[in-house]
PDB file of N, CA and C in Angstrom:
ATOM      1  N   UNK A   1     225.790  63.713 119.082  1.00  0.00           N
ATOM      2  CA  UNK A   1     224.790  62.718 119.432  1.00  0.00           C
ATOM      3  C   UNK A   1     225.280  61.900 120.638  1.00  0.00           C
ATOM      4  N   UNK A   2     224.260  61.682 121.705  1.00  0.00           N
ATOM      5  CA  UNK A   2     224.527  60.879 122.996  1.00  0.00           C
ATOM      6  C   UNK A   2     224.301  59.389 122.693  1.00  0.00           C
ATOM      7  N   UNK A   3     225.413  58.888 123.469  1.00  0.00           N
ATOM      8  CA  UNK A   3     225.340  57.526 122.537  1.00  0.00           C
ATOM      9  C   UNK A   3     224.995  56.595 124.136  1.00  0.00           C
ATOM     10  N   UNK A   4     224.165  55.891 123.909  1.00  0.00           N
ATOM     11  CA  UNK A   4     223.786  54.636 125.833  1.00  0.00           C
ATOM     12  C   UNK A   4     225.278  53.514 125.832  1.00  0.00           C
ATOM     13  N   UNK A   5     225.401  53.316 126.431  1.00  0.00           N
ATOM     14  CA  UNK A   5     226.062  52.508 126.378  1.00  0.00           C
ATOM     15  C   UNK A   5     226.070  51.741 128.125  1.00  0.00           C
ATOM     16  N   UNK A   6     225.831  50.169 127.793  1.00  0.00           N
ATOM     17  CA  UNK A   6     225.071  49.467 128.896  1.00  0.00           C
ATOM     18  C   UNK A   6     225.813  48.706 129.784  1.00  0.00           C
ATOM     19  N   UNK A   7     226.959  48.056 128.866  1.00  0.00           N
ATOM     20  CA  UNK A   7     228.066  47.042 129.262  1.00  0.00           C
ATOM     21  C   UNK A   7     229.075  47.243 129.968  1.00  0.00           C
ATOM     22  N   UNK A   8     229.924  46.725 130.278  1.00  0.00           N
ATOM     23  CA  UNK A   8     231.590  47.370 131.165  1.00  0.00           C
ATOM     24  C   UNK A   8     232.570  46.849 130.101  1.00  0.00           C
ATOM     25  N   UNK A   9     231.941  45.298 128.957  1.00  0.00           N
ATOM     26  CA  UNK A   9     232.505  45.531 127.827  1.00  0.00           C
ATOM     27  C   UNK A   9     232.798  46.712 126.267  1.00  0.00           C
ATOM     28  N   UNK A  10     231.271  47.140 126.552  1.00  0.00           N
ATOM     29  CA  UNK A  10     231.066  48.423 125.583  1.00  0.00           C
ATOM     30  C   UNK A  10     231.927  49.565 126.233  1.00  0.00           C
ATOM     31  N   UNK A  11     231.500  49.973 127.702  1.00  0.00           N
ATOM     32  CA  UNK A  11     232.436  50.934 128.220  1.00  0.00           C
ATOM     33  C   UNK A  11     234.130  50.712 127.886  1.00  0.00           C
ATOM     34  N   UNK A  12     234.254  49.711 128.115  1.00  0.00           N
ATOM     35  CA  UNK A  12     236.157  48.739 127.984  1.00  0.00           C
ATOM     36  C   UNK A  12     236.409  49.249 126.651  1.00  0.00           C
ATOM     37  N   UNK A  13     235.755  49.040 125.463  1.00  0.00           N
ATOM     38  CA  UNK A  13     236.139  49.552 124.129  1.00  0.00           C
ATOM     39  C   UNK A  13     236.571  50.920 123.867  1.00  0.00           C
ATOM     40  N   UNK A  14     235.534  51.442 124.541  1.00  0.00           N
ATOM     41  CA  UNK A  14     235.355  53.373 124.492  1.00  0.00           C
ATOM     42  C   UNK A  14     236.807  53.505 125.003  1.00  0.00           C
ATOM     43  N   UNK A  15     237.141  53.351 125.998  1.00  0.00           N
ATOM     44  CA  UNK A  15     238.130  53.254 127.046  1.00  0.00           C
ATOM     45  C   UNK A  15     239.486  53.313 125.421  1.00  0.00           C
ATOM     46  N   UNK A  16     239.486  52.194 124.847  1.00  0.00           N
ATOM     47  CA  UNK A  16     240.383  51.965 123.978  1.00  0.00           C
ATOM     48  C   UNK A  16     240.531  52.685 122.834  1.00  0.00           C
ATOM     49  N   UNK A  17     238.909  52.870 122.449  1.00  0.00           N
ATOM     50  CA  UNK A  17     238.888  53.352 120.778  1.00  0.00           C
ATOM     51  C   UNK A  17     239.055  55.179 120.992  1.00  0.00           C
ATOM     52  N   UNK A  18     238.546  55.793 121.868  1.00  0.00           N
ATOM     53  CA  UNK A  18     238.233  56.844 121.840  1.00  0.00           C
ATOM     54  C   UNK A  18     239.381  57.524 122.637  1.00  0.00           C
ATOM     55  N   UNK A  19     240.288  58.706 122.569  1.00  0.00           N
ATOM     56  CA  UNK A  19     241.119  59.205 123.394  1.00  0.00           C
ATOM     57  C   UNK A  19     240.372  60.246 124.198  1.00  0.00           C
ATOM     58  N   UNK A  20     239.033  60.766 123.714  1.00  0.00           N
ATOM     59  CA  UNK A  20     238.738  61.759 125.102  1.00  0.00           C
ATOM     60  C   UNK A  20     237.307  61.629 124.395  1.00  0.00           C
ATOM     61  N   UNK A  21     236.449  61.389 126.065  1.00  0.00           N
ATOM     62  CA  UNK A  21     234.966  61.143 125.593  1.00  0.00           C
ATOM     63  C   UNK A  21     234.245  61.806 127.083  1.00  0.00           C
ATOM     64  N   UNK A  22     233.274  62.274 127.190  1.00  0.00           N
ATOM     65  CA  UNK A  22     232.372  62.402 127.797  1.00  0.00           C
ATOM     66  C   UNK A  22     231.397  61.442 128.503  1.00  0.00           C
ATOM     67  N   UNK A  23     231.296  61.196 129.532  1.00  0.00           N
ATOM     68  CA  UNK A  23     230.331  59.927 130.055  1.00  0.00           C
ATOM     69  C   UNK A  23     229.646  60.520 131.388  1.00  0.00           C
ATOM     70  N   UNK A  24     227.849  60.148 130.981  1.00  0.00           N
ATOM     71  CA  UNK A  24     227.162  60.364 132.268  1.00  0.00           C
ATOM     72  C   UNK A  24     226.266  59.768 132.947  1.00  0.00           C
ATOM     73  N   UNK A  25     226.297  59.178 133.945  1.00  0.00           N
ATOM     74  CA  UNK A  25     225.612  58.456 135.029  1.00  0.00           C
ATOM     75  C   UNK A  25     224.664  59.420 135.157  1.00  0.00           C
ATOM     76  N   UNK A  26     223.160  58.083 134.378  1.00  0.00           N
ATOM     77  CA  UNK A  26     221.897  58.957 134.486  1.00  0.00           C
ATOM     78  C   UNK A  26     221.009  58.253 135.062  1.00  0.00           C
ATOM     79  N   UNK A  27     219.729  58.829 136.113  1.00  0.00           N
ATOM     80  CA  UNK A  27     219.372  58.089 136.776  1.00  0.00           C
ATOM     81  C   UNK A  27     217.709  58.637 135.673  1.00  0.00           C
ATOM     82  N   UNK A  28     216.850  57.744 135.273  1.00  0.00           N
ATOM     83  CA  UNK A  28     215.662  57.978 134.651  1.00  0.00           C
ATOM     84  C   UNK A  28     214.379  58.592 135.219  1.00  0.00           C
ATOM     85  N   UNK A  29     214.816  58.045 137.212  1.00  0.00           N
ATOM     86  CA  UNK A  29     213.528  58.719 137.566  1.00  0.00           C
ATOM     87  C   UNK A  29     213.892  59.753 138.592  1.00  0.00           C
ATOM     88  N   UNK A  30     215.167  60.465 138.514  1.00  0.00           N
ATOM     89  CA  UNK A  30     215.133  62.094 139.126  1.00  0.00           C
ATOM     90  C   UNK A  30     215.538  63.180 138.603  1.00  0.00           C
ATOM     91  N   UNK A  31     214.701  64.124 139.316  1.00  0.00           N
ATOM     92  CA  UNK A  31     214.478  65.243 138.170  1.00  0.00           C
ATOM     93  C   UNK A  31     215.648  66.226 138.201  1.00  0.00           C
ATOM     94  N   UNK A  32     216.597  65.723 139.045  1.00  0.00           N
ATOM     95  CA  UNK A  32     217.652  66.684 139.125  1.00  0.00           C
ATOM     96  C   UNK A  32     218.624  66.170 138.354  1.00  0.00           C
ATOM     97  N   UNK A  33     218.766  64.439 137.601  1.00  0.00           N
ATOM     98  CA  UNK A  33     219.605  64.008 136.792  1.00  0.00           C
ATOM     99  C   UNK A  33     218.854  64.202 135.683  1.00  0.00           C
ATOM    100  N   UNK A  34     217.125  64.401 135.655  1.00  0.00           N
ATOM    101  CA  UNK A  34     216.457  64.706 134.078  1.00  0.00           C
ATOM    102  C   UNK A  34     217.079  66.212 133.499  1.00  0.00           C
ATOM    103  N   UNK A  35     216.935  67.256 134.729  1.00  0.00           N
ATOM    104  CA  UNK A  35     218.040  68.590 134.420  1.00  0.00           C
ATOM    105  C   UNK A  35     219.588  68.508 133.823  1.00  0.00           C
ATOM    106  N   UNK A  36     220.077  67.827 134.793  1.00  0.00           N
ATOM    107  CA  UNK A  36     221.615  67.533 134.241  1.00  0.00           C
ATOM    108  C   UNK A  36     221.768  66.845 132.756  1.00  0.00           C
ATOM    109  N   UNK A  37     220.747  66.244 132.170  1.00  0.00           N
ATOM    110  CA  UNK A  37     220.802  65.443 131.013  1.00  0.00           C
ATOM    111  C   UNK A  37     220.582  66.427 130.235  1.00  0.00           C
ATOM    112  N   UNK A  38     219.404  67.364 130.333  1.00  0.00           N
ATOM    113  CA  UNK A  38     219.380  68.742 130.019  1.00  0.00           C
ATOM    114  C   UNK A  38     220.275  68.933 129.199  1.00  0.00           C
ATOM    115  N   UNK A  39     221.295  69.526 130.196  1.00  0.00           N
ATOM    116  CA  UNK A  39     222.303  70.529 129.956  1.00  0.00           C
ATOM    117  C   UNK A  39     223.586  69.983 129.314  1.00  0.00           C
ATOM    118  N   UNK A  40     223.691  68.504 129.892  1.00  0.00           N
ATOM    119  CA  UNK A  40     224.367  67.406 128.881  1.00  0.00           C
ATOM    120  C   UNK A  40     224.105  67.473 127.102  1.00  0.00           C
ATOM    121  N   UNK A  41     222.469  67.059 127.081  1.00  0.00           N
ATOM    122  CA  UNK A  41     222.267  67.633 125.590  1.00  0.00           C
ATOM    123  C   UNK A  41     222.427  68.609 124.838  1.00  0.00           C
ATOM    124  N   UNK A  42     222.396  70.061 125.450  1.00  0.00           N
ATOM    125  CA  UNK A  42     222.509  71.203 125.333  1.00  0.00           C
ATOM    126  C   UNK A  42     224.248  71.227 124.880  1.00  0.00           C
ATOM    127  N   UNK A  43     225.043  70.994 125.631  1.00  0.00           N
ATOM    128  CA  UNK A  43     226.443  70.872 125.625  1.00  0.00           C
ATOM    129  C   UNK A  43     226.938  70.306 124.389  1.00  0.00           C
ATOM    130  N   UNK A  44     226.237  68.599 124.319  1.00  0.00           N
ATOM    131  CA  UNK A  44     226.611  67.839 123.164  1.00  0.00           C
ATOM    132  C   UNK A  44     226.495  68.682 121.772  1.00  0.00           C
ATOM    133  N   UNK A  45     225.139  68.775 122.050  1.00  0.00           N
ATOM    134  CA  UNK A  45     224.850  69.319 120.514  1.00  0.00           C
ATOM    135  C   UNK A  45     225.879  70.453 120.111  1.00  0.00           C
ATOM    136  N   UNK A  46     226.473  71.279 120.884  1.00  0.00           N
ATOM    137  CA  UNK A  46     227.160  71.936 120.548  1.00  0.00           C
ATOM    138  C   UNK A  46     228.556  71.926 120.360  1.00  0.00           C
ATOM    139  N   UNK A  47     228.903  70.809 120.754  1.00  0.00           N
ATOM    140  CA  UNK A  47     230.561  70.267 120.798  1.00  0.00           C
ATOM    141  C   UNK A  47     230.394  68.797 120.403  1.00  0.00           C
ATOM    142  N   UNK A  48     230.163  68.760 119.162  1.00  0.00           N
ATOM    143  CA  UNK A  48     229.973  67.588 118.300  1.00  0.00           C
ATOM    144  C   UNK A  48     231.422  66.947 117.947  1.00  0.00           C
ATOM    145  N   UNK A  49     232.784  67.682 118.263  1.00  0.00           N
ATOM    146  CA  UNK A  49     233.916  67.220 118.082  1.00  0.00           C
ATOM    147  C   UNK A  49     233.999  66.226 119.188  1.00  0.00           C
ATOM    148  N   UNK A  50     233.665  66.543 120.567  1.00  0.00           N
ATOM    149  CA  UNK A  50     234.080  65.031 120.900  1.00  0.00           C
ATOM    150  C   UNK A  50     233.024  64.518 121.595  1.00  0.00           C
ATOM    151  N   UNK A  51     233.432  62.904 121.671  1.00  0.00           N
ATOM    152  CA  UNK A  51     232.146  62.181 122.017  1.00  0.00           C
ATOM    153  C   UNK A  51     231.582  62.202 123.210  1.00  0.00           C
ATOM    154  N   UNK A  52     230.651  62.125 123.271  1.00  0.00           N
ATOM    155  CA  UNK A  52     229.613  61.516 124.311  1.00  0.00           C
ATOM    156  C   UNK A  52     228.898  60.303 124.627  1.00  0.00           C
ATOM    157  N   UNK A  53     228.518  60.016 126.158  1.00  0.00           N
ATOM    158  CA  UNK A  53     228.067  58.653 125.971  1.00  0.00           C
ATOM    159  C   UNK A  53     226.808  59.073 127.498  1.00  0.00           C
ATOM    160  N   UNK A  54     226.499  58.225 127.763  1.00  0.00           N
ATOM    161  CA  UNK A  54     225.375  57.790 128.737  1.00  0.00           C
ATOM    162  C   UNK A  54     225.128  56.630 129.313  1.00  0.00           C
ATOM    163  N   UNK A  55     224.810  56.067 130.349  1.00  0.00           N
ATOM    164  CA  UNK A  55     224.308  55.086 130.945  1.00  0.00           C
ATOM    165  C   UNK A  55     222.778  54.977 131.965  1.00  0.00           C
ATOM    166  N   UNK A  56     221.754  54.873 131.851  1.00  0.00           N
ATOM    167  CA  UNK A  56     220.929  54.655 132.695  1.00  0.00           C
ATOM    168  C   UNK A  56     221.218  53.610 133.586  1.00  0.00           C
ATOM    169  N   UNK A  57     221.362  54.808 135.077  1.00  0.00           N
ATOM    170  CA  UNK A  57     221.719  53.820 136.446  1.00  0.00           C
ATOM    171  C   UNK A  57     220.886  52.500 136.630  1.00  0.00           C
ATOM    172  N   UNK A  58     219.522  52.855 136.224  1.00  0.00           N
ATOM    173  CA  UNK A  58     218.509  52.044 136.631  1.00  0.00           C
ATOM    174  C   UNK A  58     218.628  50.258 135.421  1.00  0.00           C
ATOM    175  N   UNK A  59     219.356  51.123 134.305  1.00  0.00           N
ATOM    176  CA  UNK A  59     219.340  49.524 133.486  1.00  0.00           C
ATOM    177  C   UNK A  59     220.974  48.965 133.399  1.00  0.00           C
ATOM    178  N   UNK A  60     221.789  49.633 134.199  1.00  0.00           N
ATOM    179  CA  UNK A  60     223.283  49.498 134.045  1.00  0.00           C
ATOM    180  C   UNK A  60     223.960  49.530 135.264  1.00  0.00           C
ATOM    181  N   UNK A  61     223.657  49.155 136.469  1.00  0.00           N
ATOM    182  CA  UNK A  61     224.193  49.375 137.822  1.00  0.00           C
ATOM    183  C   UNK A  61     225.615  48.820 137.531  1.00  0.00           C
ATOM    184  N   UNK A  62     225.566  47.436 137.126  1.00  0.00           N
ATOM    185  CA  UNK A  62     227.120  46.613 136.822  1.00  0.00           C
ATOM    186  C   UNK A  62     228.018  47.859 136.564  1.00  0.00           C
ATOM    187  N   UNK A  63     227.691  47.805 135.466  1.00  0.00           N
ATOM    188  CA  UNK A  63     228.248  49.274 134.795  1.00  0.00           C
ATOM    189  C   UNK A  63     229.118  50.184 135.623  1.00  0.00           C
ATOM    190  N   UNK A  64     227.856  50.679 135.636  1.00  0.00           N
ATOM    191  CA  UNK A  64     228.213  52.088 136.693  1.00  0.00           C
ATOM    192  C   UNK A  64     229.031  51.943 138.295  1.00  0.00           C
ATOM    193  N   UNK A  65     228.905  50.687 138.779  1.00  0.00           N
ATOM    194  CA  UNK A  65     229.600  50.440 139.936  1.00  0.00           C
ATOM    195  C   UNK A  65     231.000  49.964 139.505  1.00  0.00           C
ATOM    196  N   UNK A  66     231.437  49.211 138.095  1.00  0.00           N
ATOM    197  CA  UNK A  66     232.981  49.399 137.698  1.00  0.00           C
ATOM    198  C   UNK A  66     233.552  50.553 137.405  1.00  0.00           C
ATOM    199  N   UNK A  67     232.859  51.746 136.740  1.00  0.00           N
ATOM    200  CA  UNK A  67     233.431  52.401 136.805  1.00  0.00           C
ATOM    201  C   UNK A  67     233.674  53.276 138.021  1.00  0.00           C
ATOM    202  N   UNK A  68     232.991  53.653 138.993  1.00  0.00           N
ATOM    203  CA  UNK A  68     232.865  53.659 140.594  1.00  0.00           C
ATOM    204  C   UNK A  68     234.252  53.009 140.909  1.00  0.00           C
ATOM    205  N   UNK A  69     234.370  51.981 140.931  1.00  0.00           N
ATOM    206  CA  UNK A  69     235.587  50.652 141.635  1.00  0.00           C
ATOM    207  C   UNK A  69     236.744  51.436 140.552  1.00  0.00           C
ATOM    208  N   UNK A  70     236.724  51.288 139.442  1.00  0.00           N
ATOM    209  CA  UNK A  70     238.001  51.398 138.950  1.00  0.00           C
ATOM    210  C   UNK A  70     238.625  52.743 138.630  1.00  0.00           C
ATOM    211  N   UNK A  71     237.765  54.019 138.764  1.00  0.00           N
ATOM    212  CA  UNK A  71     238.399  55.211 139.027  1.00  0.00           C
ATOM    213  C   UNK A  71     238.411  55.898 139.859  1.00  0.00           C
ATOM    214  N   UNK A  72     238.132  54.909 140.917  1.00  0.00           N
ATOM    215  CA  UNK A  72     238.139  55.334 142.090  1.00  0.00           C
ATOM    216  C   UNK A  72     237.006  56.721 142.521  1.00  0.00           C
ATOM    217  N   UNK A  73     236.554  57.055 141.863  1.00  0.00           N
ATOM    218  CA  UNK A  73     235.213  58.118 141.798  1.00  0.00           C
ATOM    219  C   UNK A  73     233.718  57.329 142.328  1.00  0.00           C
ATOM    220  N   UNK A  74     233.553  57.775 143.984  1.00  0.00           N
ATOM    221  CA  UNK A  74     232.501  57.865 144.280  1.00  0.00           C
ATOM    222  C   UNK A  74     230.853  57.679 143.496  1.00  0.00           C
ATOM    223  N   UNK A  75     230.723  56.925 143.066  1.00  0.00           N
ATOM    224  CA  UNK A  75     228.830  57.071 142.607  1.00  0.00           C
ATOM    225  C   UNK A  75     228.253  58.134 143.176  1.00  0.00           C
ATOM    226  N   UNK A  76     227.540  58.625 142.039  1.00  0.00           N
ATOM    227  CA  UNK A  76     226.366  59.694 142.077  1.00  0.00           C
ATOM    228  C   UNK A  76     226.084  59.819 140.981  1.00  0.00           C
ATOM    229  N   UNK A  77     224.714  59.916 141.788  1.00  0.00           N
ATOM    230  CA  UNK A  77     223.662  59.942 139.697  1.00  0.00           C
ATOM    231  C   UNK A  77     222.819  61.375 139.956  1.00  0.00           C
ATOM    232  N   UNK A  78     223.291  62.115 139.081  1.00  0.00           N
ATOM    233  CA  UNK A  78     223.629  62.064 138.013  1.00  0.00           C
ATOM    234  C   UNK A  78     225.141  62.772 138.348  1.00  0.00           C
ATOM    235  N   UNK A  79     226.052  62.112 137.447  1.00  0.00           N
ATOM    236  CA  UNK A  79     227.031  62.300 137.004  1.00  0.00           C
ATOM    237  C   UNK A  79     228.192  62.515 136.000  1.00  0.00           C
ATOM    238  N   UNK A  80     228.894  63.808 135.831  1.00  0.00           N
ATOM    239  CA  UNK A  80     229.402  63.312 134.317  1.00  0.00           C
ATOM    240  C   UNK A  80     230.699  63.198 134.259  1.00  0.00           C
ATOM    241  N   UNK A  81     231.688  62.332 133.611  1.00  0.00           N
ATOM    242  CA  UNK A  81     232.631  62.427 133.726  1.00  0.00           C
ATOM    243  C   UNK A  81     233.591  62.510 132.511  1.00  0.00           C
ATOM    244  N   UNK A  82     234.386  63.515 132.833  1.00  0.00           N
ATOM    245  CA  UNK A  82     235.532  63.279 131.367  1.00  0.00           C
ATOM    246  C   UNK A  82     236.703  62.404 131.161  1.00  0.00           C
ATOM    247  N   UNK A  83     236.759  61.818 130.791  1.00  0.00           N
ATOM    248  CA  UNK A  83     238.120  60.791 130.174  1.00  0.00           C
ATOM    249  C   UNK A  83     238.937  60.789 129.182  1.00  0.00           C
ATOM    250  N   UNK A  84     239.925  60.675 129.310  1.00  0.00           N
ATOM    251  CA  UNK A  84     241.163  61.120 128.535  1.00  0.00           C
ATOM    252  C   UNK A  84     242.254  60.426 128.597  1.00  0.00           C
ATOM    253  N   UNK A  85     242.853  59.649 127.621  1.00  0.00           N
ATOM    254  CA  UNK A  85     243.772  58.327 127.741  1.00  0.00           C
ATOM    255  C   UNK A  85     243.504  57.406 128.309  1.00  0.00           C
ATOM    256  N   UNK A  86     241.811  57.186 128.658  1.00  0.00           N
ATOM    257  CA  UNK A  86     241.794  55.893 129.614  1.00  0.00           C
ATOM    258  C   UNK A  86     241.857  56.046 131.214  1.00  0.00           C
ATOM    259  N   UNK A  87     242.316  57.679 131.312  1.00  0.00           N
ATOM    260  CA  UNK A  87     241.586  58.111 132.761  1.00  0.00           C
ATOM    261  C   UNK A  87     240.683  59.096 132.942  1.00  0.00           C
ATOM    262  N   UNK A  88     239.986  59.046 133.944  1.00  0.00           N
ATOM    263  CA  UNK A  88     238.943  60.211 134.497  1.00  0.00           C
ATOM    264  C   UNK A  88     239.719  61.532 134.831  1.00  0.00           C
ATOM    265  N   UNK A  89     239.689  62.123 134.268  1.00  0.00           N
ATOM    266  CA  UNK A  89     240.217  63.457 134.587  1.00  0.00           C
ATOM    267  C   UNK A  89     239.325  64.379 135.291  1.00  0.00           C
ATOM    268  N   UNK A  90     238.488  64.308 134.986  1.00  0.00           N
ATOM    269  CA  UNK A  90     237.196  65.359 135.598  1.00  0.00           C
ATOM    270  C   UNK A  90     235.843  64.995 135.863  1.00  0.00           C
ATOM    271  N   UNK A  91     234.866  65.028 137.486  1.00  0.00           N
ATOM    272  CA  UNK A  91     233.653  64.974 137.078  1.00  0.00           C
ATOM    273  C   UNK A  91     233.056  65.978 138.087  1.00  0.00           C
ATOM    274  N   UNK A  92     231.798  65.351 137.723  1.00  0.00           N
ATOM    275  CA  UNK A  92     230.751  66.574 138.421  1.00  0.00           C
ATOM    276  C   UNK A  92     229.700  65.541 138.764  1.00  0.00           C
ATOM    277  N   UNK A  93     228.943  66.270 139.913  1.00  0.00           N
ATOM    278  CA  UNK A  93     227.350  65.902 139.910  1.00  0.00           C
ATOM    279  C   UNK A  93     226.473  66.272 140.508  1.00  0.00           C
ATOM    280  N   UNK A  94     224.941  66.293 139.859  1.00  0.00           N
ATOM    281  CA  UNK A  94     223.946  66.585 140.379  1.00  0.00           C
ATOM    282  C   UNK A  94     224.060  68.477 139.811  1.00  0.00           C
ATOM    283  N   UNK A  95     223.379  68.990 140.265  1.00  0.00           N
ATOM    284  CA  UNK A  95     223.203  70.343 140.391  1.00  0.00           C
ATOM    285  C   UNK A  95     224.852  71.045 139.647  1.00  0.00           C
ATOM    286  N   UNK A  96     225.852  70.630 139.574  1.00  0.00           N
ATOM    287  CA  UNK A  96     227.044  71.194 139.249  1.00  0.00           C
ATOM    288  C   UNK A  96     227.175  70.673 137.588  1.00  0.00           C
ATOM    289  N   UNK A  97     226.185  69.819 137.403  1.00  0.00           N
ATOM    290  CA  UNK A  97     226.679  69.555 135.913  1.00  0.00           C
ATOM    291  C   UNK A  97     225.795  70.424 135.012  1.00  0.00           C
ATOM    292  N   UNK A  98     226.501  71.497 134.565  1.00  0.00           N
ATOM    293  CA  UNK A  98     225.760  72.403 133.543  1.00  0.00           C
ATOM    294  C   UNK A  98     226.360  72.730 132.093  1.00  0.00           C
ATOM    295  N   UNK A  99     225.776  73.168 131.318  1.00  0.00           N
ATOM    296  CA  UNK A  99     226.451  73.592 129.916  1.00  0.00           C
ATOM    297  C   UNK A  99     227.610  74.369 130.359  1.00  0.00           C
ATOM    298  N   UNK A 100     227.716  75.239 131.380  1.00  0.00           N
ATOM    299  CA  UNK A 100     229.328  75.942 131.447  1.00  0.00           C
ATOM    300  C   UNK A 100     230.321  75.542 132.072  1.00  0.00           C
ATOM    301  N   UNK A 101     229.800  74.355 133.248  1.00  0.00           N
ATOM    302  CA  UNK A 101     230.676  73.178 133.734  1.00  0.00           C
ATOM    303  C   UNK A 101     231.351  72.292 133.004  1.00  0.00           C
ATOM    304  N   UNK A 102     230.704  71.711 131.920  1.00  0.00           N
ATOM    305  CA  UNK A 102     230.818  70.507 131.012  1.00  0.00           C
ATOM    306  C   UNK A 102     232.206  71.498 129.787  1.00  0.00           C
ATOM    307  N   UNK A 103     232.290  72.828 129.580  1.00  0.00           N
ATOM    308  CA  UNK A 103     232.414  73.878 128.596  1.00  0.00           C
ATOM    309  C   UNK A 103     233.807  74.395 129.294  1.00  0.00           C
ATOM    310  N   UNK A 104     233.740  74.349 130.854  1.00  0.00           N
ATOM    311  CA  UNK A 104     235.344  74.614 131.509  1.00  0.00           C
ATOM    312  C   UNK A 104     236.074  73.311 131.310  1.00  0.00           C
ATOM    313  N   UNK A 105     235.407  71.864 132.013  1.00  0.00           N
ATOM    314  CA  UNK A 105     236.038  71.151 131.934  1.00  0.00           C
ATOM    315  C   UNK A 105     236.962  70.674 130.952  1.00  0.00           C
ATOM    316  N   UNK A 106     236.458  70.880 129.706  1.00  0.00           N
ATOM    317  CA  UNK A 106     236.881  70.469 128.458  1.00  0.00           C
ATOM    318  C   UNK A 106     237.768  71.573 127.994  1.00  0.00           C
ATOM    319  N   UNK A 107     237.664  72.746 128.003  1.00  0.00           N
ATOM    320  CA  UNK A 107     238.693  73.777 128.153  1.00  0.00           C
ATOM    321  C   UNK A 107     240.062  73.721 128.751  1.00  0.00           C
ATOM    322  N   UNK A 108     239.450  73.354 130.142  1.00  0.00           N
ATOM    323  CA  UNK A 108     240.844  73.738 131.506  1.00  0.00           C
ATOM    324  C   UNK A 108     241.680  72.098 131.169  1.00  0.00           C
ATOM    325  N   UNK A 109     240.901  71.534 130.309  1.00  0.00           N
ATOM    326  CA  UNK A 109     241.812  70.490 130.367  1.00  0.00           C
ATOM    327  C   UNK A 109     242.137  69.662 128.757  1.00  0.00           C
ATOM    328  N   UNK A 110     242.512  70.669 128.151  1.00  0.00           N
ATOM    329  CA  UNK A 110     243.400  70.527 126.853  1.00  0.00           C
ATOM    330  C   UNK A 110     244.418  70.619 126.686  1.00  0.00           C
TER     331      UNK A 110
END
């Protein structure tokens, strides 16, 4: 299950509670981040071992521009990124985020 998450405090927790999570910068009104969410869902549902999360760019910019600033990772929506100890290890975006992208990443980096 994809979980929203809106805050840079809610994000700050994840950061703490969770050792490897999934997170994606979603934008609500393009159809190339409505695809990528797609394939995000598609992914989740099937790798229910680890978490997932979401942000809509349009109700979470704060958000999405700390994490921008603090991992040093460029903005782009749509975007997904993997985290692991509290760093970004891996992302993607736009057109590159697919069920077999999301399926290496998490692979090549266990």
């Amino acid at each position: 299950m994809i979980k929203k998450v809106d805050t840079t405090e809610q994000f700050n927790e994840l950061l703490e509670k969770e050792s490897e999570f999934f997170f994606l910068k979603h934008s609500l009104t393009c159809p190339i981040s409505q695809a990528a969410y797609q394939e995000y869902e598609k992914f989740t549902a099937e790798h229910q071992d680890i978490p997932a999360y979401y942000l809509a760019v349009q109700n979470s910019r704060p958000l999405s521009e700390y994490i921008a600033d603090t991992f040093q990772i460029k903005h782009e929506s749509p975007q997904a990124i993997l985290f692991s100890k509290g760093r970004a290890i891996w992302n993607a975006s736009h057109w590159n985020i697919t069920y077999r992208s999301l399926t290496n990443a998490l692979l090549e980096n266990k």
